[in-house]
Protein backbone atom coordinates (compact mmCIF):
# COMPACT_ATOMS: atom_id res chain seq x y z
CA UNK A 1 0.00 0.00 0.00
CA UNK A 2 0.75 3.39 -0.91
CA UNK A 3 0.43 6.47 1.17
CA UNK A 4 0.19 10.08 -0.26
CA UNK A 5 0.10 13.45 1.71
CA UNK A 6 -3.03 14.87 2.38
CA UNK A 7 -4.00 18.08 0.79
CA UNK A 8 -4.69 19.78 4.45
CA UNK A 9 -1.57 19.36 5.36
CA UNK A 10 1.57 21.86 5.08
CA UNK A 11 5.20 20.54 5.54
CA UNK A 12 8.70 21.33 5.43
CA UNK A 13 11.55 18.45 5.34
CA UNK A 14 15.16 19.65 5.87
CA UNK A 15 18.18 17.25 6.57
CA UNK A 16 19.08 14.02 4.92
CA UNK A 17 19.08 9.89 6.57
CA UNK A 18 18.77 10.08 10.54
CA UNK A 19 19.33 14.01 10.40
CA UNK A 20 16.22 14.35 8.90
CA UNK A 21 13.61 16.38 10.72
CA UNK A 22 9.65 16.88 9.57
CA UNK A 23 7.32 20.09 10.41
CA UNK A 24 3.95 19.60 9.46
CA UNK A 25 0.75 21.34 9.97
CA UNK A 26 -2.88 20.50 9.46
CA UNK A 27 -4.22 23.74 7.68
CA UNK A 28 -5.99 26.06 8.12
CA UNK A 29 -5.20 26.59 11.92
CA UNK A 30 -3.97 22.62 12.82
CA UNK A 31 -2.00 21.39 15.02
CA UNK A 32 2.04 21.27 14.52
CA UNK A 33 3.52 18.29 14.39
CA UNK A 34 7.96 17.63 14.13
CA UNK A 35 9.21 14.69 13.27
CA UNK A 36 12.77 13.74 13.45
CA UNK A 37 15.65 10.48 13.38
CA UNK A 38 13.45 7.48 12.00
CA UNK A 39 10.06 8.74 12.52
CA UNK A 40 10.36 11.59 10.10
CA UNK A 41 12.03 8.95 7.54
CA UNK A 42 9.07 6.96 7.60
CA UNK A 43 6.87 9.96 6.57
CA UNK A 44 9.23 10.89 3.64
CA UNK A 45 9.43 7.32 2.34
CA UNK A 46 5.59 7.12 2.42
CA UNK A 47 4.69 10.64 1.40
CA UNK A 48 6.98 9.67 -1.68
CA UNK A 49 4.67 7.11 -2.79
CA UNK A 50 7.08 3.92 -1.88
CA UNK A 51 4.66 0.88 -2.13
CA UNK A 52 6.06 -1.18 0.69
CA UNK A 53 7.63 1.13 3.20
CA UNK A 54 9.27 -0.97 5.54
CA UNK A 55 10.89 -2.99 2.68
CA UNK A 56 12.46 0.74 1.04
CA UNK A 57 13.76 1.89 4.88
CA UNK A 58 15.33 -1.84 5.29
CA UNK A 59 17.38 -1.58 2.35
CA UNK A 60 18.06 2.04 2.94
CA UNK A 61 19.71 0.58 6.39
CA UNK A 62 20.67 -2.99 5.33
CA UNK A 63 18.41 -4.72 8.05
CA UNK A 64 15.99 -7.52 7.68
CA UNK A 65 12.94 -6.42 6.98
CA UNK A 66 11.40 -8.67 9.30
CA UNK A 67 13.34 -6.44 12.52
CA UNK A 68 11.75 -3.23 11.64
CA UNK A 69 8.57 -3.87 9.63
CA UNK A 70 5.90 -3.60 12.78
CA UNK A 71 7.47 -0.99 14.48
CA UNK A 72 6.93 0.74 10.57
CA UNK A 73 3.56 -0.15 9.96
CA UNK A 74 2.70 0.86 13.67
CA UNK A 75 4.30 4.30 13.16
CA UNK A 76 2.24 4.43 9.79
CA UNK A 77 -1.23 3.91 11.51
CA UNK A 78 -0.11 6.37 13.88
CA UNK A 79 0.93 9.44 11.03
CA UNK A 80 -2.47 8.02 8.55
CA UNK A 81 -4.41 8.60 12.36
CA UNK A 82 -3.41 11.95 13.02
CA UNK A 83 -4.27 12.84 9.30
CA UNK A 84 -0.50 13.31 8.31
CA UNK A 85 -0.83 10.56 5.95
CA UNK A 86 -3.37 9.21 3.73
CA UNK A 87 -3.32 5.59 2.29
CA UNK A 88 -3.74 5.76 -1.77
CA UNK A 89 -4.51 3.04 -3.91
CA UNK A 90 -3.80 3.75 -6.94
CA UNK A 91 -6.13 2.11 -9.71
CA UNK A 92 -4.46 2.93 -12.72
CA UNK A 93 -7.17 5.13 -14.18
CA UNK A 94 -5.97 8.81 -15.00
């Protein structure tokens, strides 16, 4: 599954790897939200469309997928709950 940013949401990414660091915003007048280390990696792998996230950030580090992939998907349902991240499907029509 897929995951796109919501259109509601403003953000900024700055750094690169474990430096990175998030700042989003639910607009108009949301809540802000910085992420940073791992977490805000997650949110740039999905937010770029990757179709299996834990499998892109487990290559990215050379670690078994199996190690990180709940920890991922938990930190996923956390970002799509707080309306950070929506899941896309896409269907192929344009």
């Amino acid at each position: 599954m897929s995951f796109r940013i919501p259109s509601r949401v403003a953000h900024w990414v700055g750094g690169e790897d474990l430096d990175t660091v998030v700042f989003l915003r639910s607009v108009p007048g949301g809540q802000n939200y910085v992420l940073s280390g791992s977490g805000a990696l997650i949110w740039c792998v999905a937010a770029e469309g990757a179709e299996d996230v834990p499998a892109e950030l487990a290559e990215m580090f050379s670690v078994p997928v199996e190690e990180i992939r709940r920890d991922v998907l938990d930190h996923l349902d956390e970002l799509v709950s707080k309306g950070l991240l929506e899941p896309h499907r896409d269907t192929g029509k344009h």
